[in-house]
Structure formats: C-alpha cells, structure tokens
N, C-alpha and C. Protein backbone atom coordinates (compact mmCIF):
# COMPACT_ATOMS: atom_id res chain seq x y z
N UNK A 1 -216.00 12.60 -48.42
CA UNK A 1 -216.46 13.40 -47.31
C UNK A 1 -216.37 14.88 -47.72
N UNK A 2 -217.39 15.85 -47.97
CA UNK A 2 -217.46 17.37 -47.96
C UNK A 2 -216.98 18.21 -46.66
N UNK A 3 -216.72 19.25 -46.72
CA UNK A 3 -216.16 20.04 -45.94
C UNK A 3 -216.92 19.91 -44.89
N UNK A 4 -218.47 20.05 -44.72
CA UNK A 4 -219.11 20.00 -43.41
C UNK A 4 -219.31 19.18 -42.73
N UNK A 5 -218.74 17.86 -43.55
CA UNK A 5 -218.67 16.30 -42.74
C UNK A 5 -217.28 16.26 -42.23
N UNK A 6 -216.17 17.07 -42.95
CA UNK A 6 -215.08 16.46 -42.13
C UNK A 6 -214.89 18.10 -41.32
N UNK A 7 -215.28 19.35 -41.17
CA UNK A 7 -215.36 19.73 -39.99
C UNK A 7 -216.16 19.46 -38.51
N UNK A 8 -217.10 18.99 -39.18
CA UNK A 8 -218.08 18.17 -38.16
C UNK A 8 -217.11 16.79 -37.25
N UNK A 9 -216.42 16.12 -37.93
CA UNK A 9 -215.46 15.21 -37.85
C UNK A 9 -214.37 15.91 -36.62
N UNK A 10 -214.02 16.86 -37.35
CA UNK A 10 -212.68 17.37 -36.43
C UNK A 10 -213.39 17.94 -34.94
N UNK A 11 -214.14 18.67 -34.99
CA UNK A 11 -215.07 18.89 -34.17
C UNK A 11 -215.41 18.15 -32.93
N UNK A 12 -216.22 16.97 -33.25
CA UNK A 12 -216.47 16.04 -32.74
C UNK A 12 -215.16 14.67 -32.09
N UNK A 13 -214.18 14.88 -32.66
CA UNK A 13 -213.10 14.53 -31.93
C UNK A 13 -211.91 15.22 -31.49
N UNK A 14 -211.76 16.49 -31.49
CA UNK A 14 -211.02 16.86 -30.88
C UNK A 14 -211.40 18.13 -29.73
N UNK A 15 -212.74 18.48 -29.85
CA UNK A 15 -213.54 19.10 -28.81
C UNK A 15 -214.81 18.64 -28.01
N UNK A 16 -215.26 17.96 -28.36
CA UNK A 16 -216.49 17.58 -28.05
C UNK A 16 -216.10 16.73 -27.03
N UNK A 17 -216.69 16.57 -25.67
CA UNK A 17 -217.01 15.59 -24.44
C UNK A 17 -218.73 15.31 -24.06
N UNK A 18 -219.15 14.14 -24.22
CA UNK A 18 -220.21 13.52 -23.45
C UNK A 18 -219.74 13.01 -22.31
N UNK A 19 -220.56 13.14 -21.19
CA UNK A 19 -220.34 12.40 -19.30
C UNK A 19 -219.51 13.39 -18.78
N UNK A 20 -219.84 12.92 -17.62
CA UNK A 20 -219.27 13.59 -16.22
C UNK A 20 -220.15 15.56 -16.47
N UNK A 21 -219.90 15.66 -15.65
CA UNK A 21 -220.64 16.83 -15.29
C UNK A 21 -219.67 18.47 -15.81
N UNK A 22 -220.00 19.23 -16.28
CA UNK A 22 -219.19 20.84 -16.89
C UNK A 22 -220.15 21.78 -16.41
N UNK A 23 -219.53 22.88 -15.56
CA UNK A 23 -219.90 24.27 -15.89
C UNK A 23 -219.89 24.98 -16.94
N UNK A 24 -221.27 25.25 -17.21
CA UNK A 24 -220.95 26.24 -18.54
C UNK A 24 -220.57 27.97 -18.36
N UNK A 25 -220.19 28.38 -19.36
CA UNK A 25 -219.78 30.23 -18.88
C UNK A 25 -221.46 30.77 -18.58
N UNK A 26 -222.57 30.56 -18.59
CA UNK A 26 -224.39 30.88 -18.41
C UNK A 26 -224.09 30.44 -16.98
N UNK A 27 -223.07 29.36 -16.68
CA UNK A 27 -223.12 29.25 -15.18
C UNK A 27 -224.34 27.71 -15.01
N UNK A 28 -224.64 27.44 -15.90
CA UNK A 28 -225.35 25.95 -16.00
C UNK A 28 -224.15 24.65 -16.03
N UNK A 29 -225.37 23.83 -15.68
CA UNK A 29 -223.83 22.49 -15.78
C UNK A 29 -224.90 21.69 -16.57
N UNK A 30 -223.51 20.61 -17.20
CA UNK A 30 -224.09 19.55 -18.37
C UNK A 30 -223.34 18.57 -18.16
N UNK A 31 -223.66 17.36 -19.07
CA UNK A 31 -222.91 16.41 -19.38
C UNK A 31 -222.25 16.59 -20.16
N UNK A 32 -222.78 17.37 -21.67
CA UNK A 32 -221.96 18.20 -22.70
C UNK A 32 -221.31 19.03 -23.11
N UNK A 33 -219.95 18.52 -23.25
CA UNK A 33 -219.25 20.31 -23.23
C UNK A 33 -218.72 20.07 -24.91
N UNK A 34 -218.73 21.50 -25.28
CA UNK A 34 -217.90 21.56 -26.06
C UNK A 34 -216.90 22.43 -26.29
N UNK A 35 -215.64 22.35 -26.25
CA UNK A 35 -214.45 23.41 -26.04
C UNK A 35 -213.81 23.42 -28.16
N UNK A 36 -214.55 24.29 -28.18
CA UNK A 36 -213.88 24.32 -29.83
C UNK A 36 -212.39 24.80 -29.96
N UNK A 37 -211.58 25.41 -28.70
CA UNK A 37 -210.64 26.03 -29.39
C UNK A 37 -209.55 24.68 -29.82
N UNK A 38 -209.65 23.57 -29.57
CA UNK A 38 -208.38 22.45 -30.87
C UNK A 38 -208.98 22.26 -31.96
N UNK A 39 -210.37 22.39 -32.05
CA UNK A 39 -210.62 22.65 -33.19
C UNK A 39 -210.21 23.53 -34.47
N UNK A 40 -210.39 24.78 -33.30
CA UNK A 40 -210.11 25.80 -34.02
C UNK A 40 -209.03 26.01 -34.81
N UNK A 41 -207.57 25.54 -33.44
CA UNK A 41 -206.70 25.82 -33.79
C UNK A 41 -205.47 24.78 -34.80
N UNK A 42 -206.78 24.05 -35.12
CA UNK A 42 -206.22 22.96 -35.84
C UNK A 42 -206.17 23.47 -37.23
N UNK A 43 -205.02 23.20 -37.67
CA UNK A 43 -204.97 23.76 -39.19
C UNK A 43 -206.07 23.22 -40.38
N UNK A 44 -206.54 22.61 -40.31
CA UNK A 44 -207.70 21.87 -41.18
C UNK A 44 -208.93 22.60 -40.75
N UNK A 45 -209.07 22.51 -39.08
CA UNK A 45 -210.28 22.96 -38.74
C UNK A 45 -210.47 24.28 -38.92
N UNK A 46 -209.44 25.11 -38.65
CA UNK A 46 -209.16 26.99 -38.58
C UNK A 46 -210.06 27.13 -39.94
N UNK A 47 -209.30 26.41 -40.95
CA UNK A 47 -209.26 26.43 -42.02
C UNK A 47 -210.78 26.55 -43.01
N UNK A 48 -211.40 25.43 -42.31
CA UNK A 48 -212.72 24.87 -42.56
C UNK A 48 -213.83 25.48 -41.63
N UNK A 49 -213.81 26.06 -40.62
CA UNK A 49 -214.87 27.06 -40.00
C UNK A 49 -214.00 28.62 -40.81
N UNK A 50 -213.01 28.86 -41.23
CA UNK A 50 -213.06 30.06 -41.87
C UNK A 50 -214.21 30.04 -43.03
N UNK A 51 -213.60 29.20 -43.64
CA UNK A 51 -214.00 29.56 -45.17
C UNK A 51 -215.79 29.44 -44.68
N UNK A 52 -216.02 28.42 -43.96
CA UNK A 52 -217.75 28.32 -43.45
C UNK A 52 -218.40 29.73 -43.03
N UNK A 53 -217.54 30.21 -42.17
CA UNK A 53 -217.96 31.02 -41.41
C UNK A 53 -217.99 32.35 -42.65
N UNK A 54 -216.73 32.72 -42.86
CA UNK A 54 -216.75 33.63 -44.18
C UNK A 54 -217.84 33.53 -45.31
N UNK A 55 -218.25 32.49 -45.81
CA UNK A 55 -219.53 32.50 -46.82
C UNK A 55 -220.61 32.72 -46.60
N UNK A 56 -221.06 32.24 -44.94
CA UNK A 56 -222.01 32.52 -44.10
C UNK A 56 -222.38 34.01 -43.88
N UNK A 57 -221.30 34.66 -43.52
CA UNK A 57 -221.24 36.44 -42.94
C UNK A 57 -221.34 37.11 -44.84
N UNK A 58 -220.96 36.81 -45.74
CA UNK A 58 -221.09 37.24 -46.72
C UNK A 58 -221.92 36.90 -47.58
N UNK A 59 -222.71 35.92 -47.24
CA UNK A 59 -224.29 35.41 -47.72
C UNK A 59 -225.06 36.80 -46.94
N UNK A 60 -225.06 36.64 -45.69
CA UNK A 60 -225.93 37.49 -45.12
C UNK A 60 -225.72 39.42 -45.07
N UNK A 61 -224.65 39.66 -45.95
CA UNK A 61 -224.26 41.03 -45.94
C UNK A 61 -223.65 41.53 -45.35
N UNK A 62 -222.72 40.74 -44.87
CA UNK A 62 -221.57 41.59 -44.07
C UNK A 62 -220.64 42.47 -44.50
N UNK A 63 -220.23 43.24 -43.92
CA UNK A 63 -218.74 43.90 -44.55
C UNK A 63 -217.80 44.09 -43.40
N UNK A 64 -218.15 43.55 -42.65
CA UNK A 64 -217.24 43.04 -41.00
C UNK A 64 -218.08 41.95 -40.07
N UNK A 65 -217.01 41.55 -39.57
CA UNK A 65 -217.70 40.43 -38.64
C UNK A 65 -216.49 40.53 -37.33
N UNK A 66 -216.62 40.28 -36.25
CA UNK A 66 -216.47 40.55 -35.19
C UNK A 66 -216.64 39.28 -33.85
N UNK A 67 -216.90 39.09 -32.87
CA UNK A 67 -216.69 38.55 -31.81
C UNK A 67 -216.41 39.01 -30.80
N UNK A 68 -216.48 38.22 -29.20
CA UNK A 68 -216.41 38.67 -28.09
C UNK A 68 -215.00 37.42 -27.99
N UNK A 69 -214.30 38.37 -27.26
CA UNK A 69 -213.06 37.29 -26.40
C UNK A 69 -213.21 36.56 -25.80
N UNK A 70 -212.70 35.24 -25.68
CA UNK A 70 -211.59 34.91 -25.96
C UNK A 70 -211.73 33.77 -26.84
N UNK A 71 -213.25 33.13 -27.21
CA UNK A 71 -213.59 32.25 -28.05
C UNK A 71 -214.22 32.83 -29.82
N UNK A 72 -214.00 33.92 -29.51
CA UNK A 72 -214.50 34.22 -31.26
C UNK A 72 -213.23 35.29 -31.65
N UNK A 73 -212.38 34.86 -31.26
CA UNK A 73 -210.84 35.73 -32.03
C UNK A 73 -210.07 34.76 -32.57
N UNK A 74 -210.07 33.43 -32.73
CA UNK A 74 -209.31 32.47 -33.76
C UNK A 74 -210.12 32.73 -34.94
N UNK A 75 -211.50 32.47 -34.49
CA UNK A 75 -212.73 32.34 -35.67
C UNK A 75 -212.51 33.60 -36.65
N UNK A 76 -213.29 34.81 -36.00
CA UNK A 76 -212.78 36.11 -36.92
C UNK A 76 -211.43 35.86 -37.43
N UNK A 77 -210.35 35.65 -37.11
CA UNK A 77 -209.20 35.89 -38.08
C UNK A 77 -209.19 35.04 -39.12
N UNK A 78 -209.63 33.43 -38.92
CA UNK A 78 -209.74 32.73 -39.47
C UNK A 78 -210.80 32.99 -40.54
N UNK A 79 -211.85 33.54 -40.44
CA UNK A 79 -212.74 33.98 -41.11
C UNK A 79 -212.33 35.45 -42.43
N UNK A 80 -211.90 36.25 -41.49
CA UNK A 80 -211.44 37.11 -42.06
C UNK A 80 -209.91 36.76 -43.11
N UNK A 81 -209.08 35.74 -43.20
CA UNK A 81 -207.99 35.18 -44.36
C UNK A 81 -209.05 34.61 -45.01
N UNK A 82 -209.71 33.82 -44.95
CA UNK A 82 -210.64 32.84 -45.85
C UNK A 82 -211.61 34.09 -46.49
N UNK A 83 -212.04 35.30 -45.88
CA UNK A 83 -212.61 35.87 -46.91
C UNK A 83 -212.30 36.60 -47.97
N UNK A 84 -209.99 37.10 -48.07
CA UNK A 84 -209.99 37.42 -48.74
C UNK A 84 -209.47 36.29 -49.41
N UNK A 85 -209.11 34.61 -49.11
CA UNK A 85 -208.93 33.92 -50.26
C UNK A 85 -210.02 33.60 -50.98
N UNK A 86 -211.11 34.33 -50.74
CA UNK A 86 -212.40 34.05 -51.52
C UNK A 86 -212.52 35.15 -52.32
N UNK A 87 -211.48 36.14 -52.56
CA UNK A 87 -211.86 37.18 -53.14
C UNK A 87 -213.25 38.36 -52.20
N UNK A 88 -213.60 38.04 -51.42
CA UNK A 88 -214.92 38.98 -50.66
C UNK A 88 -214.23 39.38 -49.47
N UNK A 89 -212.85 39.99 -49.03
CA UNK A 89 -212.75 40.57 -47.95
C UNK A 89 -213.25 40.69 -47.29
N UNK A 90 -213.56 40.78 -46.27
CA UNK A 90 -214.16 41.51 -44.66
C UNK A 90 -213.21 42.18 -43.47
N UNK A 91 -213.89 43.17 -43.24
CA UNK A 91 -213.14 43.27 -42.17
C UNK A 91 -213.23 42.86 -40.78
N UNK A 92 -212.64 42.68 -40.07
CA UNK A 92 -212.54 42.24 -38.66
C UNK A 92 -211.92 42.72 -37.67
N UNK A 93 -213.13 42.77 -36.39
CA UNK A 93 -212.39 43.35 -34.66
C UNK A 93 -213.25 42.31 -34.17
N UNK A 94 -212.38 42.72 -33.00
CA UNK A 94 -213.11 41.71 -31.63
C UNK A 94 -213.88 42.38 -30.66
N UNK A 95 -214.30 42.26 -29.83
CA UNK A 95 -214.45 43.13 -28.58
C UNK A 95 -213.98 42.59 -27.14
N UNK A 96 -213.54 43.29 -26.44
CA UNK A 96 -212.95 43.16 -25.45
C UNK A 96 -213.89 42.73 -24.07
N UNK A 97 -214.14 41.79 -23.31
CA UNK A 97 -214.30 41.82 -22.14
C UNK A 97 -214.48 43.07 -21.10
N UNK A 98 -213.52 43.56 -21.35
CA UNK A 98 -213.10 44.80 -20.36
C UNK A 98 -211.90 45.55 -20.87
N UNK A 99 -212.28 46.79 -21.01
CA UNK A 99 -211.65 47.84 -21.35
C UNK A 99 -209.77 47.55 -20.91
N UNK A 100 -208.45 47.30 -21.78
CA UNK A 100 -207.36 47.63 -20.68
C UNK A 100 -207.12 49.18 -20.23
N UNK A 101 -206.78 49.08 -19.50
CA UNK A 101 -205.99 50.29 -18.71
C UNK A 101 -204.85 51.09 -18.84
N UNK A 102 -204.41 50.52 -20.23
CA UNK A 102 -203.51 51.50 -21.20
C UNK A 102 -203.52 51.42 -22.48
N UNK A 103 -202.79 51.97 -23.24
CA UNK A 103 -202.47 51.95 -24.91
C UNK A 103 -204.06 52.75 -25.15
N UNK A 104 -204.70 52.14 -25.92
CA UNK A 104 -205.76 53.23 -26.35
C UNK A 104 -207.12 52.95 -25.51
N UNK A 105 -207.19 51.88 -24.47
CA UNK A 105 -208.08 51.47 -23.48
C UNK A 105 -209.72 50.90 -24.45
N UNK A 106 -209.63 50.59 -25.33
CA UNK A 106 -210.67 50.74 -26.55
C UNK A 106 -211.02 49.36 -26.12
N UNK A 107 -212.58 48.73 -25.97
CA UNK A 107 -213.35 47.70 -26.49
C UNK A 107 -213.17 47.22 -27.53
N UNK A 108 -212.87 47.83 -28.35
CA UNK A 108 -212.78 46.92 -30.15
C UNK A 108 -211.61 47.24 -30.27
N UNK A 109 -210.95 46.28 -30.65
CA UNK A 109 -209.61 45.71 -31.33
C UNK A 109 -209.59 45.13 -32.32
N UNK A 110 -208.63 45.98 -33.38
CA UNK A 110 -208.79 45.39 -34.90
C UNK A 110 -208.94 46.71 -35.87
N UNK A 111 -209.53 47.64 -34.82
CA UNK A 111 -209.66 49.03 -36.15
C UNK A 111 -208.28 49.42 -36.50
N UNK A 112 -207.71 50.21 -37.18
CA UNK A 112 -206.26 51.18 -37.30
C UNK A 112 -206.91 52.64 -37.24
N UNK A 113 -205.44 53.40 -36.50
CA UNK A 113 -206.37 54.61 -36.09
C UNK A 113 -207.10 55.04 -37.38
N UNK A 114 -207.86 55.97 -36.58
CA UNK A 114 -209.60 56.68 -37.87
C UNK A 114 -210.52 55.96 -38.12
N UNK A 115 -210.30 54.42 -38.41
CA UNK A 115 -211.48 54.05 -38.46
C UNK A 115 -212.35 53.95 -37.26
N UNK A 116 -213.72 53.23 -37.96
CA UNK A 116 -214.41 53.49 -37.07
C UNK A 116 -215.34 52.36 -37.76
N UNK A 117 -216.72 51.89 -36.96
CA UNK A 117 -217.79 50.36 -37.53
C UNK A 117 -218.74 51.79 -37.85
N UNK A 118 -219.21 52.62 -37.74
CA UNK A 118 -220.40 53.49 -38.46
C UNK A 118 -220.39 53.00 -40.00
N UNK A 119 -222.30 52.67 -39.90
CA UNK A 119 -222.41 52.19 -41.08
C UNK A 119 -221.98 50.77 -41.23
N UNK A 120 -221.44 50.07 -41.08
CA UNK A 120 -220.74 48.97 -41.45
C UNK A 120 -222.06 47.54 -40.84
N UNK A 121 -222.00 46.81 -41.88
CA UNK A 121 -222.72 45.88 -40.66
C UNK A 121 -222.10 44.63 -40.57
N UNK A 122 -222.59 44.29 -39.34
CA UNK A 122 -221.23 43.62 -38.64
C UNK A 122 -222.03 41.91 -38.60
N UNK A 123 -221.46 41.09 -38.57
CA UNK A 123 -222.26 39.68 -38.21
C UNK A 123 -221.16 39.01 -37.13
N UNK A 124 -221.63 39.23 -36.18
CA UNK A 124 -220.93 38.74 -34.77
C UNK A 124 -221.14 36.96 -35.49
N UNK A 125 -219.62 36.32 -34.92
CA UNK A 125 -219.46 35.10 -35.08
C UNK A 125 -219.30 34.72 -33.13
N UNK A 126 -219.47 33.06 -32.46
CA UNK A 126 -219.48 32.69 -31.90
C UNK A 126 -218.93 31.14 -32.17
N UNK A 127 -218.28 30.99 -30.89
CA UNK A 127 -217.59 29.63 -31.02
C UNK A 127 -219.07 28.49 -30.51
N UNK A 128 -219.09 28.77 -29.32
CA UNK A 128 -220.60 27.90 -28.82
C UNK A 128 -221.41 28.93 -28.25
N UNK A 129 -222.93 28.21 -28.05
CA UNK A 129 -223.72 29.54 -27.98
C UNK A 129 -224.60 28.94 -27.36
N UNK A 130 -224.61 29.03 -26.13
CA UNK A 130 -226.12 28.44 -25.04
C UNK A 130 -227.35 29.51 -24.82
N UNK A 131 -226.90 30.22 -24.31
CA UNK A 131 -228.47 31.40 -23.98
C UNK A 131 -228.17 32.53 -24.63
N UNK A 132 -226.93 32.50 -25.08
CA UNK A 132 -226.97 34.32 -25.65
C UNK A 132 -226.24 35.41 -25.21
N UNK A 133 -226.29 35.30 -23.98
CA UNK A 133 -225.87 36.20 -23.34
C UNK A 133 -224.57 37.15 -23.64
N UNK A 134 -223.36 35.92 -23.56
CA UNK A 134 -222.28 36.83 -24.24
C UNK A 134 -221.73 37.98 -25.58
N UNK A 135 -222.79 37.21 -26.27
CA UNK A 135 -222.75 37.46 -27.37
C UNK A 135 -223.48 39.05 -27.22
N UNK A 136 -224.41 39.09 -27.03
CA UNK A 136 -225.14 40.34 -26.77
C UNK A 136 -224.67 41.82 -26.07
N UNK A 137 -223.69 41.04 -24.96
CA UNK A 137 -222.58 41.90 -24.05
C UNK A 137 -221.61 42.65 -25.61
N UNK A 138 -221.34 42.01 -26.60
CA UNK A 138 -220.41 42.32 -27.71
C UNK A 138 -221.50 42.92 -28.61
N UNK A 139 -222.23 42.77 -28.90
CA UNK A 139 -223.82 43.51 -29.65
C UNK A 139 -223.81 44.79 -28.84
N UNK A 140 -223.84 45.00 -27.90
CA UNK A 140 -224.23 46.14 -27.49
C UNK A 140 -223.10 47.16 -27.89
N UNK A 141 -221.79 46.92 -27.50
CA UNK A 141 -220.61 47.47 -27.81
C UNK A 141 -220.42 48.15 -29.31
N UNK A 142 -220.89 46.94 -30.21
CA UNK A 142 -221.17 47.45 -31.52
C UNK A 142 -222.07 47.93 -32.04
N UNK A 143 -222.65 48.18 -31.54
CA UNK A 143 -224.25 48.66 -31.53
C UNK A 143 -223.69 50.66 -31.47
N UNK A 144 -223.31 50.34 -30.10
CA UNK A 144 -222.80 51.71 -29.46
C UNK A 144 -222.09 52.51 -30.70
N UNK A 145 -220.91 51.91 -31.32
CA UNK A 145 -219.74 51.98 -32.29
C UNK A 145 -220.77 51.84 -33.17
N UNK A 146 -221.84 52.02 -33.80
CA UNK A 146 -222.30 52.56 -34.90
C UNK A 146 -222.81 51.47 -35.58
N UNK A 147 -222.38 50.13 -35.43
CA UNK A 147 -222.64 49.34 -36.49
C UNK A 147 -223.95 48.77 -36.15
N UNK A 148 -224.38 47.92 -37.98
CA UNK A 148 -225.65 47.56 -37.56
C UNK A 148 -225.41 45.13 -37.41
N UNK A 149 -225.93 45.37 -36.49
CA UNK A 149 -226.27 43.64 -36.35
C UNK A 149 -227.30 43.37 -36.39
N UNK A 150 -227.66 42.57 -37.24
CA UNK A 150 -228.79 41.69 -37.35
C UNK A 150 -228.85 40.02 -37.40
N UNK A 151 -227.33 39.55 -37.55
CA UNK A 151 -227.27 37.90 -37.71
C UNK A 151 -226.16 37.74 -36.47
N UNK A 152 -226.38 36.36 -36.28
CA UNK A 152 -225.04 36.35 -35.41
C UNK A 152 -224.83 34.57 -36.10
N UNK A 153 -223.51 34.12 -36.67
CA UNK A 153 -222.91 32.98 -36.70
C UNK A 153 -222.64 31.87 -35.64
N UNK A 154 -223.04 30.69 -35.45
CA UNK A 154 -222.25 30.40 -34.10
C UNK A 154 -222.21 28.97 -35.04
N UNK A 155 -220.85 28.72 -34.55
CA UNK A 155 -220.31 26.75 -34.92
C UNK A 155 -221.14 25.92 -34.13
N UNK A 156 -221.56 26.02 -32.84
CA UNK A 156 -222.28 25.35 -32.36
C UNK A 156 -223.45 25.77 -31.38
N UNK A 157 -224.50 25.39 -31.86
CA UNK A 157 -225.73 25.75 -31.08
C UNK A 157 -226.15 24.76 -30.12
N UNK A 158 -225.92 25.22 -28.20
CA UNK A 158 -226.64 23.86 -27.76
C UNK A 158 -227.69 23.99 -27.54
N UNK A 159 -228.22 24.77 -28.50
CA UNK A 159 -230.17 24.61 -28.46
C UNK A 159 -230.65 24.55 -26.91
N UNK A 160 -229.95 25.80 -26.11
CA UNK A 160 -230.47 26.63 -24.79
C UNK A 160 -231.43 27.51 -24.72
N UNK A 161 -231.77 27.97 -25.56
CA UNK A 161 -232.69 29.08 -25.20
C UNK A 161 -231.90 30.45 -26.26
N UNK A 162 -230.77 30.24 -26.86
CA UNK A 162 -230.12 31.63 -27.62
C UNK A 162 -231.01 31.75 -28.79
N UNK A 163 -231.87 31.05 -29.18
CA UNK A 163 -231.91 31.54 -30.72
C UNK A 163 -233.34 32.35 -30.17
N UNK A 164 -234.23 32.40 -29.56
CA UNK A 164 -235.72 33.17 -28.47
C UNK A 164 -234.56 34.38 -27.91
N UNK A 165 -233.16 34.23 -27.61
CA UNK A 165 -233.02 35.45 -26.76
C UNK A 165 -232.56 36.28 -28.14
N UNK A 166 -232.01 35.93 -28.63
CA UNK A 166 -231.54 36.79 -29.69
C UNK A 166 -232.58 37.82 -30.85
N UNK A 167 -233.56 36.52 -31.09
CA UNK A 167 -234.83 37.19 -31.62
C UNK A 167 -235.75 38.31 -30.99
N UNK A 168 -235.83 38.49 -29.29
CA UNK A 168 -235.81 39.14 -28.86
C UNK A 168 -235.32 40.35 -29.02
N UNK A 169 -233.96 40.59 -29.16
CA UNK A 169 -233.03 41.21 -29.83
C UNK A 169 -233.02 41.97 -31.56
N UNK A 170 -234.21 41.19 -31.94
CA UNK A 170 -233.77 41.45 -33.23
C UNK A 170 -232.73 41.20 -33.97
N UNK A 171 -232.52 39.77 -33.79
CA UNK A 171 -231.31 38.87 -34.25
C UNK A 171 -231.32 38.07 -34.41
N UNK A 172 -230.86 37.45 -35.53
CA UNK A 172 -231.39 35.87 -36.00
C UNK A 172 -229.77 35.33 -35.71
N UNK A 173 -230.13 34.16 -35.28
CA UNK A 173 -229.02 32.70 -34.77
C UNK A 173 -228.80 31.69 -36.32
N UNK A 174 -227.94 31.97 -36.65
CA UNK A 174 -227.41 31.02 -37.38
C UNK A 174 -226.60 29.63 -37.09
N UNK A 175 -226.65 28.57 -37.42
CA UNK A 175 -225.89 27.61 -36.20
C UNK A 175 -224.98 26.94 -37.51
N UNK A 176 -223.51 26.63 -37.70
CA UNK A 176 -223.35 25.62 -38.54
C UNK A 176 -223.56 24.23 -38.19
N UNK A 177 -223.66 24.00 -36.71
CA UNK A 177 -224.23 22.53 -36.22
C UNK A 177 -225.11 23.01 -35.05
N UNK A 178 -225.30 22.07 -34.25
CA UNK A 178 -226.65 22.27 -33.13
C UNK A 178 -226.30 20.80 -32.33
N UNK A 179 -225.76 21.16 -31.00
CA UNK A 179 -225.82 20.03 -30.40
C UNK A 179 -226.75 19.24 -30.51
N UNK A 180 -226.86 18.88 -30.96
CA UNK A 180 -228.26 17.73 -30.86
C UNK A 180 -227.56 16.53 -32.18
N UNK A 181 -227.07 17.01 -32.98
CA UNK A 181 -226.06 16.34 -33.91
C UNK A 181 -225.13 15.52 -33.28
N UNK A 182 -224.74 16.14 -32.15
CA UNK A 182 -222.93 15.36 -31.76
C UNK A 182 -223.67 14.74 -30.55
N UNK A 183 -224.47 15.02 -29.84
CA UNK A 183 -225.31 14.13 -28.16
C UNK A 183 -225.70 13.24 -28.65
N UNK A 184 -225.94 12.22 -28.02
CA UNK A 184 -226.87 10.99 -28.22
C UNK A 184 -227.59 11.00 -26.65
N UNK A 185 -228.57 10.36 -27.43
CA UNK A 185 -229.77 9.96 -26.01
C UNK A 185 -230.27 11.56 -25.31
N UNK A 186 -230.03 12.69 -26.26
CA UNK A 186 -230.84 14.04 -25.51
C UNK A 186 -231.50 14.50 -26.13
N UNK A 187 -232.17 15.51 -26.07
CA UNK A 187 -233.79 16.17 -26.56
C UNK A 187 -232.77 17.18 -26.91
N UNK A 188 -233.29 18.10 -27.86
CA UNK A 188 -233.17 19.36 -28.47
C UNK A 188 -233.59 20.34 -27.45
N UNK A 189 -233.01 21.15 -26.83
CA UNK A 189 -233.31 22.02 -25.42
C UNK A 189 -233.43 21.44 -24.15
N UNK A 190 -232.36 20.62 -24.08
CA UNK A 190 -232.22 19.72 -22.60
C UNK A 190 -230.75 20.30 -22.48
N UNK A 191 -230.51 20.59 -21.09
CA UNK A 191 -229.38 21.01 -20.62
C UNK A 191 -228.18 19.69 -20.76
N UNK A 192 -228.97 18.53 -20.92
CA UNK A 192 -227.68 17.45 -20.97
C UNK A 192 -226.57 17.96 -21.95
C-alpha cells in the first residue's frame, strides 16, 4: 500500500460518515460528512497529509502556506515539519476568524515581530472544501497582507461548486481526494 492508499485508508475510517443527515459550515445538509480532524490528528495521518500537502505547496511555488481556523492549523503545521524534513522549508500562519481583543489583535498568526507575507506567495491549504467560501474569507486577509495566492490545497473536495468559485477568483483547487472516491451510490456534484 503507497502513502495515498493508506492516507486515503485512515481517512476513510476514522473521519468519514455516510447516512443520517449533517449540516455543513455553507449551511447545506448531507448524508456525507467528513470531519478530518482524527485524521489529522492521528500520528500516521498528520504525518501523511504533511508530507502530501508539503510537496503539493512546493510543486506549485510556495514559500508559505497558510489556512483559515480551526480546520487548516493541524494541516499547516503538519505541513510546515514535513517541509523542513524534506529539506524545502516553508513558512507558515493561519488566519484568524476574528480579530482577538488583545495581545497584538492580528488576523495572521505565525509571523514573529517584523515580518510580514509581502511578496511571499502563499498556497492556502484546506481540510474539506464544499463551495469555497471559507477559504476565500482567509484569501482576502492575505491578499490584504501582501501576499500572492493563486492555488489553494484541500484533502478533500466534495465536488460543491468550490473549484467554479475559486476560478472565479483566480484560483485553482487542488484536491488530494474528491468525495466521490469515499460515497457510494452519488454523482460528482450532488449534495449527498
């Protein structure tokens, strides 16, 4: 079994649910959910979407990669150790939801003071990725902060409508899987 069969593996049994009905964060409901963070935080799996995710962001030119809270901050870190055991460093922040209300009140977390993303280009990673939306809320932020995006990573695509919103955007969707792999009995762009 290769790395993308047995993350696919871990994946598929320790996050993945078919039946009964889920709200998604788009505010849609499914039969399919997928909650990656035991995945994530599984030492095999951390392990195996790093190093994925890391070759991915450094195929495509990264020199940071980034995320929105609270599902793409295992990934980035995880991403970011696996890129310097690959010898190709990256750097890594997250972005915040919402500003806190003390310490330096900053959207991005991860710089040390002075720095700054100007210049830098960034490849936003994602845990699951239905329409886009979130992801874009964290695009804009970095956008603002100087950096340039043009790819975004996601572990799982449920082939909603994100990869049309993103292109929109001027952003290409990368998927390492695509619900349509782990469902049975659904169409490729069916909310099941």
């Amino acid at each position: 079994m290769d790395d993308r069969q047995r993350l696919f593996a871990i994946i598929r049994d320790r996050s993945f649910r078919q039946g009964g009905r889920f709200t998604l964060v788009s505010g849609r409901t499914s039969t399919i959910y997928f909650n990656l963070k035991p995945a994530m935080l599984d030492p095999d799996g951390a392990r195996l979407m790093g190093a994925a995710l890391a070759g991915k962001a450094a195929a495509l030119g990264a020199t940071c990669i980034s995320g929105l809270e609270m599902g793409a901050v295992p990934l980035v870190a995880a991403a970011a150790a696996m890129s310097a055991v690959a010898q190709n460093p990256l750097r890594a922040c997250f972005i915040r939801k919402q500003a806190k209300d003390h310490g330096t009140k900053s959207l991005i977390e991860g710089l040390a003071e002075g720095e700054d993303l100007t210049g830098q280009v960034v490849v936003v990673l994602e845990d699951v990725t239905t329409t886009g939306g979130s992801a874009l809320k964290a695009i804009a932020v970095l956008r603002e902060a100087g950096a340039t995006i043009d790819h975004i990573v996601t572990i799982v695509d449920r082939e909603e409508g994100a990869t049309e919103t993103f292109a929109a955007a001027g952003i290409t969707l990368h998927a390492l899987y695509r619900k349509s792999e782990f469902a049975h009995d659904i169409e490729p762009g069916s909310p099941g």
